[in-house]
C-alpha atoms as a PDB file:
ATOM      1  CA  UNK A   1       2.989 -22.686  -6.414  1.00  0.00           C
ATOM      2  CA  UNK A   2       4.519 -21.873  -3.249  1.00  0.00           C
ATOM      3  CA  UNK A   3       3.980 -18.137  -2.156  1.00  0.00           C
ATOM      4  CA  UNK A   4       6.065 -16.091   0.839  1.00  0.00           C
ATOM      5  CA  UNK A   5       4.142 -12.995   2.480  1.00  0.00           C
ATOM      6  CA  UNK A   6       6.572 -10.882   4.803  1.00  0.00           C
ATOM      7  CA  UNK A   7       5.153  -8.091   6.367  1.00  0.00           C
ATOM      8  CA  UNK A   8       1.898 -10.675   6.810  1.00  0.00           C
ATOM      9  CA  UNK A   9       0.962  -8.841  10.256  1.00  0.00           C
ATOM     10  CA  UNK A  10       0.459  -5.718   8.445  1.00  0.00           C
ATOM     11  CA  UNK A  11      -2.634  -4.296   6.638  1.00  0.00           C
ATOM     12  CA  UNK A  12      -1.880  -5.475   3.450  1.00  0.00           C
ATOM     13  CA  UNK A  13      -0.236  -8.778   5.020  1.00  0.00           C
ATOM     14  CA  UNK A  14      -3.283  -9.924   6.567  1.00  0.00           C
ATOM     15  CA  UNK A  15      -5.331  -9.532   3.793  1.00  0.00           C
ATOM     16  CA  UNK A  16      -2.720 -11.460   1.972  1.00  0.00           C
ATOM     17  CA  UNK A  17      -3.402 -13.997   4.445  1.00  0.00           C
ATOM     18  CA  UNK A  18      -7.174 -13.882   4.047  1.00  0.00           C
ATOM     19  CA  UNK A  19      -8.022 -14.261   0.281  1.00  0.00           C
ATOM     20  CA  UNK A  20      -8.551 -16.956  -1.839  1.00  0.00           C
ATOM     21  CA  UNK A  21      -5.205 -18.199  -3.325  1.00  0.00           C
ATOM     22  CA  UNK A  22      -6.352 -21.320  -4.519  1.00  0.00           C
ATOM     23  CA  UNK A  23      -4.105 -24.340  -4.035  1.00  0.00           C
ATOM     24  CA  UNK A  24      -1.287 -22.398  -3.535  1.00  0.00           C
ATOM     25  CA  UNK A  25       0.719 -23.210  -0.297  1.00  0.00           C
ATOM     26  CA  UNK A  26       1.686 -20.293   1.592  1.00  0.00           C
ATOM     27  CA  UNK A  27       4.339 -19.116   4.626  1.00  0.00           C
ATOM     28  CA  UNK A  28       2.884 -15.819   6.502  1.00  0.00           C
ATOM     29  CA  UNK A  29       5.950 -14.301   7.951  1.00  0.00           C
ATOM     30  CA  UNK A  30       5.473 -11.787  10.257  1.00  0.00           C
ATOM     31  CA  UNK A  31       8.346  -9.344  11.765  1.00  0.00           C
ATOM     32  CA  UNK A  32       9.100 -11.303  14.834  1.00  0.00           C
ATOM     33  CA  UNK A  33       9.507 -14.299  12.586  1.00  0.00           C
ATOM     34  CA  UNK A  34      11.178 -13.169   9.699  1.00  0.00           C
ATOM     35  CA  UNK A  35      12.892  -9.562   9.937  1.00  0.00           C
ATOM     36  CA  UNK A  36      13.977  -8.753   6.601  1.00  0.00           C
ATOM     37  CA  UNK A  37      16.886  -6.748   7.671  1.00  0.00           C
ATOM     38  CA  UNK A  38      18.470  -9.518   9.049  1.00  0.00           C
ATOM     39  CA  UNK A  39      20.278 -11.393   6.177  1.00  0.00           C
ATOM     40  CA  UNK A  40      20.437 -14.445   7.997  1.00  0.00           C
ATOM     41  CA  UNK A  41      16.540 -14.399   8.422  1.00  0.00           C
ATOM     42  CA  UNK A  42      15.880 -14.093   5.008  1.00  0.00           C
ATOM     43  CA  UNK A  43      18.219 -17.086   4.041  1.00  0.00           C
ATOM     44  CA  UNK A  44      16.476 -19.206   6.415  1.00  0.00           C
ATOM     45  CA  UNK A  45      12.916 -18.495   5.236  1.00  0.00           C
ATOM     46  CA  UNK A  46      14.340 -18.973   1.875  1.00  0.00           C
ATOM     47  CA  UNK A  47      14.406 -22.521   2.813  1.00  0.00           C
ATOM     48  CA  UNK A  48      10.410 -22.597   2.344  1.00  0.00           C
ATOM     49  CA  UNK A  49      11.847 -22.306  -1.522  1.00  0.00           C
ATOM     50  CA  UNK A  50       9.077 -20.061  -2.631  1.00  0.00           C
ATOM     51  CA  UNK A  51       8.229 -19.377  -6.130  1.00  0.00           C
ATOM     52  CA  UNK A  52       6.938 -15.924  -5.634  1.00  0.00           C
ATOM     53  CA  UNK A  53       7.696 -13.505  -2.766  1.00  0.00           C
ATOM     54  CA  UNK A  54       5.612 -10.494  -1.962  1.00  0.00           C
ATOM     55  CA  UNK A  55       6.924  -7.913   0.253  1.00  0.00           C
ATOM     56  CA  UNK A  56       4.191  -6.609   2.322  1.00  0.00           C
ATOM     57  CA  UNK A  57       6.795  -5.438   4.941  1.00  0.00           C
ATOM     58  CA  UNK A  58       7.035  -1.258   4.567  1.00  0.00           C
ATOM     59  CA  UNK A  59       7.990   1.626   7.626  1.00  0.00           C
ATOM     60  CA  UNK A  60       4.927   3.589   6.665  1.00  0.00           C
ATOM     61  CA  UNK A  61       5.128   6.107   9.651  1.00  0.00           C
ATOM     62  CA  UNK A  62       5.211   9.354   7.431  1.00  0.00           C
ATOM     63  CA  UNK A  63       6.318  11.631  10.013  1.00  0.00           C
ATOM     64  CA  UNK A  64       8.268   9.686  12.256  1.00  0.00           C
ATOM     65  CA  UNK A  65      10.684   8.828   9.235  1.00  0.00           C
ATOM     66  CA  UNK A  66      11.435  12.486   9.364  1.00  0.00           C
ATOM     67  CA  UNK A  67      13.095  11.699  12.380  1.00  0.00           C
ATOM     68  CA  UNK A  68      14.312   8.065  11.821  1.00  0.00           C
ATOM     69  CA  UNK A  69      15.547   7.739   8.083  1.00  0.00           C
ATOM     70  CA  UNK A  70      18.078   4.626   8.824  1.00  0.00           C
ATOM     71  CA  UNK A  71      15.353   2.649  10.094  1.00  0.00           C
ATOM     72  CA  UNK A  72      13.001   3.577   7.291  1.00  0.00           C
ATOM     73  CA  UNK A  73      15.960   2.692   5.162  1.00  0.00           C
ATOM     74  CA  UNK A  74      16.197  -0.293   6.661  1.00  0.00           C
ATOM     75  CA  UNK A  75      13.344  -1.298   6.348  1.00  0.00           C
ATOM     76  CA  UNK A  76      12.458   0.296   3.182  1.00  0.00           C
ATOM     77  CA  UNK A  77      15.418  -0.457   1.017  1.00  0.00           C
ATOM     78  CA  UNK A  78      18.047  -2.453   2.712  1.00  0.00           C
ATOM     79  CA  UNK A  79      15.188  -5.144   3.282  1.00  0.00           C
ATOM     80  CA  UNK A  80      14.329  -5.501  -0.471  1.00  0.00           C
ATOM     81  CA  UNK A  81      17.680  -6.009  -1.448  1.00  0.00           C
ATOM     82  CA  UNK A  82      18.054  -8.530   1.017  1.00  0.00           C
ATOM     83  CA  UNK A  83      14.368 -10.212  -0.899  1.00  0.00           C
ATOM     84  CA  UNK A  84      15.624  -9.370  -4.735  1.00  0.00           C
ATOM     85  CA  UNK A  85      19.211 -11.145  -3.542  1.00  0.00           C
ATOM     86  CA  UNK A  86      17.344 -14.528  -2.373  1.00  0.00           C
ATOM     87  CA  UNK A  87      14.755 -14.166  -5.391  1.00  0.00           C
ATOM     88  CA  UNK A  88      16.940 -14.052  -8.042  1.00  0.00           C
ATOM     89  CA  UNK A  89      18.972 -17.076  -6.230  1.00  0.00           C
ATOM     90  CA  UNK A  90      15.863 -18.905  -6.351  1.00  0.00           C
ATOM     91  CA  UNK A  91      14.636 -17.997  -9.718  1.00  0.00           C
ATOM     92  CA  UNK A  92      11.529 -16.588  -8.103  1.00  0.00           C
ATOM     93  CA  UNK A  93       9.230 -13.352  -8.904  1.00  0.00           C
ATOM     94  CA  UNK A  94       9.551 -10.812  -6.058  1.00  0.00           C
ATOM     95  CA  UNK A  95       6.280  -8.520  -5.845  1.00  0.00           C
ATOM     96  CA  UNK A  96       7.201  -5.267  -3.745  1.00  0.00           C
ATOM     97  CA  UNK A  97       4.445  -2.867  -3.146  1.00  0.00           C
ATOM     98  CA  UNK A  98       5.325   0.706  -3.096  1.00  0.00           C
ATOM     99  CA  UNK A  99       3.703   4.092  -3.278  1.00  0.00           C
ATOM    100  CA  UNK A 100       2.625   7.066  -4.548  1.00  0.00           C
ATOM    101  CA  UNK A 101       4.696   9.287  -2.144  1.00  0.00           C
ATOM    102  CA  UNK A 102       7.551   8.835  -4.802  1.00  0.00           C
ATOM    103  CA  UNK A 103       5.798  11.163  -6.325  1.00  0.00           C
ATOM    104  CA  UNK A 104       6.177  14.988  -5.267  1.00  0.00           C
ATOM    105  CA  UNK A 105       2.349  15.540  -6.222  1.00  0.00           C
ATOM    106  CA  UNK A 106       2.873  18.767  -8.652  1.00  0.00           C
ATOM    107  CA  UNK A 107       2.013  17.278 -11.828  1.00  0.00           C
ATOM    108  CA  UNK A 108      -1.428  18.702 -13.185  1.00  0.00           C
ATOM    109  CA  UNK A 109      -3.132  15.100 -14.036  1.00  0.00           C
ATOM    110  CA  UNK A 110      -2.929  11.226 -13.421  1.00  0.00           C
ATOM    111  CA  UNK A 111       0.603   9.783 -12.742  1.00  0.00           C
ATOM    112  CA  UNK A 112       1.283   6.691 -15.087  1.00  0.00           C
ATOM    113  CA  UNK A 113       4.565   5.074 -14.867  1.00  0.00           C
ATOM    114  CA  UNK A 114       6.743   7.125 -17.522  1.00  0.00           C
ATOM    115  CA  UNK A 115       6.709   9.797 -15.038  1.00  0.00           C
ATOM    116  CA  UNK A 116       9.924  10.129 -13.312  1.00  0.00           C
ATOM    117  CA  UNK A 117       9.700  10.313  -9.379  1.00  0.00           C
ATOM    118  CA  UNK A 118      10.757  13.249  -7.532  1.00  0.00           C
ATOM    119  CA  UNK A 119      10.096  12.161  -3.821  1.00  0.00           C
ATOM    120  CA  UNK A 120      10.203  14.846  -1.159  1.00  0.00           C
ATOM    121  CA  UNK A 121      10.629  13.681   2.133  1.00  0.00           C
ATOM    122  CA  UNK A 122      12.656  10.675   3.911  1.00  0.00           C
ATOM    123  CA  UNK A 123       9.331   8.312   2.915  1.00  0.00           C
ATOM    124  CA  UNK A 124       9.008   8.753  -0.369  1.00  0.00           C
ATOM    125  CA  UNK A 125      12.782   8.690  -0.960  1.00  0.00           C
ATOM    126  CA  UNK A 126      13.257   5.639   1.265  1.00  0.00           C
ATOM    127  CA  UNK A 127      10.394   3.861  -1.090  1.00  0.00           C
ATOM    128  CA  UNK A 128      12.110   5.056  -4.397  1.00  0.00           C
ATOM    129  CA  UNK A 129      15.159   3.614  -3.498  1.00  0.00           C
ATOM    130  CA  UNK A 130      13.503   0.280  -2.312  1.00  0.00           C
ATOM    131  CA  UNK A 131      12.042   0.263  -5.907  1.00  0.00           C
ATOM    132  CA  UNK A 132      15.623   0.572  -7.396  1.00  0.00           C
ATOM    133  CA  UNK A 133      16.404  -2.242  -5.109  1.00  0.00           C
ATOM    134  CA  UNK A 134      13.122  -4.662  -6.113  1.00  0.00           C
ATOM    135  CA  UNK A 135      14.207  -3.696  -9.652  1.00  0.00           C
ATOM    136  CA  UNK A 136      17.480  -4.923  -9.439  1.00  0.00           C
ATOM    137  CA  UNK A 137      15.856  -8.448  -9.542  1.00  0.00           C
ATOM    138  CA  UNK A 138      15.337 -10.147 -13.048  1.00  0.00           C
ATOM    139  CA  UNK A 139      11.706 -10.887 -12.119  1.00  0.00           C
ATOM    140  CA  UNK A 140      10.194  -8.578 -10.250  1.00  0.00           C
ATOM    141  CA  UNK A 141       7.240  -6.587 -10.302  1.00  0.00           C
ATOM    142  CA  UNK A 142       6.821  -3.064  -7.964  1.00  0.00           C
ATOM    143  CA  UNK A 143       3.232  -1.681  -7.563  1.00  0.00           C
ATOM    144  CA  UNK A 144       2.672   1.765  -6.400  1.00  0.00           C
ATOM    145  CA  UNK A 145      -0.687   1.897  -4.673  1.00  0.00           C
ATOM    146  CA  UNK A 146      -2.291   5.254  -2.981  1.00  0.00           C
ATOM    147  CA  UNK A 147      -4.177   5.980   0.278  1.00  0.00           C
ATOM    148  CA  UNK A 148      -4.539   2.295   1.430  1.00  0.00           C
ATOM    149  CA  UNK A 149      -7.338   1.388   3.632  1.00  0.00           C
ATOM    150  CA  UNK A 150      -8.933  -1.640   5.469  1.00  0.00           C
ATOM    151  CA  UNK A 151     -10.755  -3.280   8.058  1.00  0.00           C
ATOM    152  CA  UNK A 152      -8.043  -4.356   9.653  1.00  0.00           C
ATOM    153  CA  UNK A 153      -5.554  -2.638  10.851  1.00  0.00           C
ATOM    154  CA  UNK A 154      -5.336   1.448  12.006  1.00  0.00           C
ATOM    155  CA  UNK A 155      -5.920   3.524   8.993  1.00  0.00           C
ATOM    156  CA  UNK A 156      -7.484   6.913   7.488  1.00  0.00           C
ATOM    157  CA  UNK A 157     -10.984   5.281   7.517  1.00  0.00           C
ATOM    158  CA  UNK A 158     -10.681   3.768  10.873  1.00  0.00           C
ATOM    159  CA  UNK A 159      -9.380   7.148  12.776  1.00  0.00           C
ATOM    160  CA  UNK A 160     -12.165   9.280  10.783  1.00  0.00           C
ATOM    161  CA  UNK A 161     -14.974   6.649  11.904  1.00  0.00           C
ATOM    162  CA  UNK A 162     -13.287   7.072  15.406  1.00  0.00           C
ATOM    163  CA  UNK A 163     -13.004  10.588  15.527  1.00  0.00           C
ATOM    164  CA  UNK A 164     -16.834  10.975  14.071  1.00  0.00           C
ATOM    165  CA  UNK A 165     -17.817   9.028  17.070  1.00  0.00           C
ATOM    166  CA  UNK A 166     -16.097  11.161  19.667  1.00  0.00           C
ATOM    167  CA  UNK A 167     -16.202  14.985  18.275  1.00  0.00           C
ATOM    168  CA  UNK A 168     -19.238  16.906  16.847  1.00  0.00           C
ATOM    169  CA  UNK A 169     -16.611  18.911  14.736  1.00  0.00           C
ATOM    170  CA  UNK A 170     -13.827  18.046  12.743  1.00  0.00           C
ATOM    171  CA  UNK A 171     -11.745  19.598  10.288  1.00  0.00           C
ATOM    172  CA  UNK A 172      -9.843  17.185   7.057  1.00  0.00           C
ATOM    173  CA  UNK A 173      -8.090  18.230   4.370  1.00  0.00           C
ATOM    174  CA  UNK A 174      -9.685  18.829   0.926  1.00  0.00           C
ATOM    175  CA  UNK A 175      -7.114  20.340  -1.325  1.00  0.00           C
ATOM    176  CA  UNK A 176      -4.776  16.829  -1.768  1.00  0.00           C
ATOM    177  CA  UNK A 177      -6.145  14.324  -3.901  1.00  0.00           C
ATOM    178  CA  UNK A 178      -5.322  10.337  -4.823  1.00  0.00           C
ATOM    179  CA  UNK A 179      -7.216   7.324  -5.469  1.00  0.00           C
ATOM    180  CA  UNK A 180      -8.049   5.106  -2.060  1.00  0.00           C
ATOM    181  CA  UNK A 181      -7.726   1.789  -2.118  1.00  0.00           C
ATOM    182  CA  UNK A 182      -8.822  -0.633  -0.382  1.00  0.00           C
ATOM    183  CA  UNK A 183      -5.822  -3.409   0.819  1.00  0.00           C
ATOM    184  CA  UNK A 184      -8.595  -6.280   0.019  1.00  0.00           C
ATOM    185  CA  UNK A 185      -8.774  -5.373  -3.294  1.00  0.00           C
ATOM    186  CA  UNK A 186      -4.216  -5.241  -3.936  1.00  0.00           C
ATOM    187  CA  UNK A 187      -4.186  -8.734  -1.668  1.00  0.00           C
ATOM    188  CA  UNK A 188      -6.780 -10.273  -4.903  1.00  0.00           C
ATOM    189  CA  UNK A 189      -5.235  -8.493  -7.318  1.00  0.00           C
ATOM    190  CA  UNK A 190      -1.572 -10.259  -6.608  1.00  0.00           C
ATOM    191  CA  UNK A 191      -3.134 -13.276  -6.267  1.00  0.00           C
ATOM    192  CA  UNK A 192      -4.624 -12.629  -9.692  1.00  0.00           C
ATOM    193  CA  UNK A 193      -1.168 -11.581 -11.190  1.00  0.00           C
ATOM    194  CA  UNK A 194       0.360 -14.507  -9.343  1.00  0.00           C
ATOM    195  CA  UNK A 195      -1.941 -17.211 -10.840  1.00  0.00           C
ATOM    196  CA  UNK A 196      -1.110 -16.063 -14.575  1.00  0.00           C
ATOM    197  CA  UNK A 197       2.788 -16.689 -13.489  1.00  0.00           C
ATOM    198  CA  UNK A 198       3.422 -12.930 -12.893  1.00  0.00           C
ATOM    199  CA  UNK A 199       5.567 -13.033 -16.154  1.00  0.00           C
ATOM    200  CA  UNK A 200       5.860  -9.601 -17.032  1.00  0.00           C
ATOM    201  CA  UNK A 201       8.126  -7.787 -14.819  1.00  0.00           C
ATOM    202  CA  UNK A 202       8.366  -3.820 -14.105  1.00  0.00           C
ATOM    203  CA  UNK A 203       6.866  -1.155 -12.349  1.00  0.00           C
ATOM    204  CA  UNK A 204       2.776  -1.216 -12.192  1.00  0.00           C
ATOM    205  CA  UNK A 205       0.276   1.514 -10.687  1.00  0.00           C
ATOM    206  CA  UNK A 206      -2.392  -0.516  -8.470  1.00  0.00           C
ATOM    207  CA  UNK A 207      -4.568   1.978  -7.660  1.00  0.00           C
ATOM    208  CA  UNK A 208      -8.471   2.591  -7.538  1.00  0.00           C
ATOM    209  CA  UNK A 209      -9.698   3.867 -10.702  1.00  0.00           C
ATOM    210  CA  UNK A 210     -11.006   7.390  -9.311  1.00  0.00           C
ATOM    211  CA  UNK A 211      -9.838   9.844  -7.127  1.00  0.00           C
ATOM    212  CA  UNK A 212     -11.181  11.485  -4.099  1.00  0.00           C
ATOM    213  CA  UNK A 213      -9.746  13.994  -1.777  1.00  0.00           C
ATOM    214  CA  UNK A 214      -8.695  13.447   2.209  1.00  0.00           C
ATOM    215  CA  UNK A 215     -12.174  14.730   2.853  1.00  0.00           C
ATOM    216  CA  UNK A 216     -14.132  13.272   0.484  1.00  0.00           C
ATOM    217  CA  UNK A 217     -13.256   9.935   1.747  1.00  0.00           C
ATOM    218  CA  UNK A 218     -13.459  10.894   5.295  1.00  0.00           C
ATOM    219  CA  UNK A 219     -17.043  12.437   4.601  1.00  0.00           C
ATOM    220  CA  UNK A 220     -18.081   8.754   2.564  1.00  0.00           C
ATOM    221  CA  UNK A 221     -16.570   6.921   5.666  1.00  0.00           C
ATOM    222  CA  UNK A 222     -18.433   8.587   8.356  1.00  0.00           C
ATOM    223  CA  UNK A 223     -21.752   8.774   6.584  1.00  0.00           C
ATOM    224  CA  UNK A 224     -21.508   4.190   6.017  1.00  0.00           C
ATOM    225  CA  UNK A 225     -21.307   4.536   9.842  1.00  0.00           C
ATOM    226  CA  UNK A 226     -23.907   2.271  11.906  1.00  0.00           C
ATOM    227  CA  UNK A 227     -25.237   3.495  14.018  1.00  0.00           C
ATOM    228  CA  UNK A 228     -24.911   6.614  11.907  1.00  0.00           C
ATOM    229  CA  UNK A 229     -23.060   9.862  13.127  1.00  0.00           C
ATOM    230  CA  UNK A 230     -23.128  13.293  11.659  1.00  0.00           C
ATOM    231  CA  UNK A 231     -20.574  15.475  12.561  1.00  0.00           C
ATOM    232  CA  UNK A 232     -19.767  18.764  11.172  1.00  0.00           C
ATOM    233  CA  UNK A 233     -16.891  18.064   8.788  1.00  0.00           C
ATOM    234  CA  UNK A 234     -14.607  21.181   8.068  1.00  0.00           C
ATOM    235  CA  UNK A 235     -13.002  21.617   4.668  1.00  0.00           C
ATOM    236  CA  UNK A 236      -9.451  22.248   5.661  1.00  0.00           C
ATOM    237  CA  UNK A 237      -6.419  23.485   3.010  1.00  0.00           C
ATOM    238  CA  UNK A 238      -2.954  21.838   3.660  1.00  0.00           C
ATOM    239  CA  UNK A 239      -1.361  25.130   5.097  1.00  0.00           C
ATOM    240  CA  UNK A 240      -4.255  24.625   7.668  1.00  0.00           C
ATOM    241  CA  UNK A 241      -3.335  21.302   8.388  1.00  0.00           C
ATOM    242  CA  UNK A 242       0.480  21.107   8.761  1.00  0.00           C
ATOM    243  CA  UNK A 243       2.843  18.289   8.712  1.00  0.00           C
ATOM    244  CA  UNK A 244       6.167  17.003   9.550  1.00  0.00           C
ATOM    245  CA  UNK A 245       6.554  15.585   6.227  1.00  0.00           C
ATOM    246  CA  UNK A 246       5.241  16.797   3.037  1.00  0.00           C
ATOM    247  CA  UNK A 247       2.278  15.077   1.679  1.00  0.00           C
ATOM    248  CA  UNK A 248       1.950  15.284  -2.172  1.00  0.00           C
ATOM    249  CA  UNK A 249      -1.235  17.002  -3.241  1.00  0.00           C
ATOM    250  CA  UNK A 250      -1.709  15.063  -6.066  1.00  0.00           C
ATOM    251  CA  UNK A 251      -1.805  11.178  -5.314  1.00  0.00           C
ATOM    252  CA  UNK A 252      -3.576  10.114  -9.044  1.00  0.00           C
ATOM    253  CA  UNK A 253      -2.243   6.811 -10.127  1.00  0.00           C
ATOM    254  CA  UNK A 254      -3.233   5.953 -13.787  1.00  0.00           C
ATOM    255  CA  UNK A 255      -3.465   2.123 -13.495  1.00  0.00           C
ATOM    256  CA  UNK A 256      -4.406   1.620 -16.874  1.00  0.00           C
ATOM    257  CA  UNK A 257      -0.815  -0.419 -17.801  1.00  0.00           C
ATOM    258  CA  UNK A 258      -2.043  -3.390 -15.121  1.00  0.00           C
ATOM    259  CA  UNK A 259      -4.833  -3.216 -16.724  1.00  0.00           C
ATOM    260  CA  UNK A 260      -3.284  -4.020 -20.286  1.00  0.00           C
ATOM    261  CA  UNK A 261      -0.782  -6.772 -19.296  1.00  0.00           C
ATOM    262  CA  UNK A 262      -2.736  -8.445 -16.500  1.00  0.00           C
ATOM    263  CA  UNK A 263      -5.871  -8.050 -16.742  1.00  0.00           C
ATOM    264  CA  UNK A 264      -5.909  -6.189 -13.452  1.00  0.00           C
ATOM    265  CA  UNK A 265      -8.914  -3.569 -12.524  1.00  0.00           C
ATOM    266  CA  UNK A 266     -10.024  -2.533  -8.756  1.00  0.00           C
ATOM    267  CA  UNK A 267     -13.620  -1.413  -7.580  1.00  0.00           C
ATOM    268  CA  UNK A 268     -14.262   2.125  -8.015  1.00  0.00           C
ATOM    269  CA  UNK A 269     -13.355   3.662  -4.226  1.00  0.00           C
ATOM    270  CA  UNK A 270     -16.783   4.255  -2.710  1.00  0.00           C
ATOM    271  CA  UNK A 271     -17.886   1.057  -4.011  1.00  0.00           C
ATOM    272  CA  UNK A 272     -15.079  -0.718  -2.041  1.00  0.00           C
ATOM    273  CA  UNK A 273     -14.918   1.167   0.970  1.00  0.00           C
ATOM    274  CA  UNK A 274     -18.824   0.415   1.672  1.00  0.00           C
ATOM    275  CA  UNK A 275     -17.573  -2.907   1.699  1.00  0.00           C
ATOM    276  CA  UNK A 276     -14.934  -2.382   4.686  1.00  0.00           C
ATOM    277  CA  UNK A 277     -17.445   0.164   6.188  1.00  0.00           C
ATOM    278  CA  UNK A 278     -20.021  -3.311   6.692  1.00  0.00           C
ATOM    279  CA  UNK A 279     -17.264  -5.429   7.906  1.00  0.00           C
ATOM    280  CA  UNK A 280     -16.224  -2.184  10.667  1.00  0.00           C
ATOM    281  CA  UNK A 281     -19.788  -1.341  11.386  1.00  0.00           C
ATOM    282  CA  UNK A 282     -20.741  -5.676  12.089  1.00  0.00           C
ATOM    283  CA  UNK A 283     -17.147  -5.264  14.178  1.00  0.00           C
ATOM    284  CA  UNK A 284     -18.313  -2.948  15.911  1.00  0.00           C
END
């Protein structure tokens, strides 16, 4: 099996290019390599003839896509048209990860994928449409994910840990909650859904299994720390904490459908992010 990452510089790519895939034979493209905007680029790296593509390439900047929607749409929707295009042409699955931000957060309970989206800001609608787009290959599979986190790359985890090092006091929010998940744990499960031929296409939540708020997980992350730090850590509401963009309050993914058809079922949150709190802590 032949396997293209994009977006392999990212925090999701590199942890693509980290785990086990077996005898697979893969092409790590990163942006400067392989922009996915650029028609032409894709076509070339099409040449590799993969028989699975995952799009780890995303604008994730929340905010700042408040202020530059055409390059979030380029990136975010023109991009995996340009991927479904050259998948279907090959006859190959395309995997594009996506979020929970097409979500507007209102719904009292877990989202599962019957629910229809109602994005809010240029994000979220930028990632909806790039769903529409993934979808409009025969084979391909969209996961929506929530709060992703790692050891490698900038991240929630990795500016609380920070902060907790610098301040005495700091204030997070408590009153939005999801399900963080750790990037290790999506890069195995693709590989998993890969190796069984990724035959059942659609729209999948990937998701940790429980939810936590913005401050329980900063509170978890800051107390793995070593050596250890104990700030003060406010409980802040989202009216206290403003934003450019609208953050849903309730990121609950119900990932209970990967679960059926593949098989698929992440680590528990805290369990997980003690796991990237060792690797950050020997990194020091």
């Amino acid at each position: 099996m032949r396997v293209l990452i994009t977006g392999a510089a990212g925090q999701l790519g590199l942890e693509l290019g980290r785990v086990d895939w077996g005898e697979t034979e893969r092409m790590l493209a990163v942006r400067g390599a392989l922009d996915i905007t650029n028609f032409d680029d894709v076509v070339a790296a099409a040449g590799f003839r993969p028989d699975v593509i995952v799009n780890a390439a995303a604008y994730t900047a929340v905010d700042r896509a408040e202020d530059e929607p055409e390059r979030a749409m380029a990136i975010n929707v023109k991009g995996v048209a340009h991927l479904a295009t050259i998948a279907d042409d090959l006859g190959a699955t395309l995997i594009h990860v996506s979020t929970d931000y097409v979500f507007d957060g209102l719904k009292d309970g877990w989202y599962t994928e019957d629910d229809a989206p109602s994005p809010t800001g240029v994000y979220g609608l930028t990632k909806r449409a790039g769903e529409l787009a993934a979808l409009e290959s025969s084979r391909s599979i969209v996961l929506r994910t929530s709060w992703v986190y790692g050891a490698l790359r900038p991240n929630f985890v990795a500016t609380m840990r920070r902060l907790a090092s610098e301040r005495d006091e700091l204030g997070v929010v408590a009153d939005q909650f999801g399900c963080p998940t750790a990037a290790a744990d999506i890069a195995a499960a693709i590989t998993q859904i890969a190796a069984q031929g990724a035959g059942e296409p659609g729209v999948f939540h990937l998701a940790a299994p429980d939810d936590a708020s913005w401050w329980d997980l900063a509170a978890e992350s800051i107390a793995l720390m070593d050596p250890p730090r104990s700030p003060t850590i406010k409980k802040l509401t989202t009216t206290e904490f403003p934003t450019k963009a609208v953050r849903p309050p309730n990121s609950r993914l119900d990932s209970s459908k990967i679960y059926q058809t593949y098989g698929v079922r992440l680590r528990s949150w805290r369990e997980a992010l003690a796991e990237v709190s060792a690797e950050l802590n020997h990194a020091g």
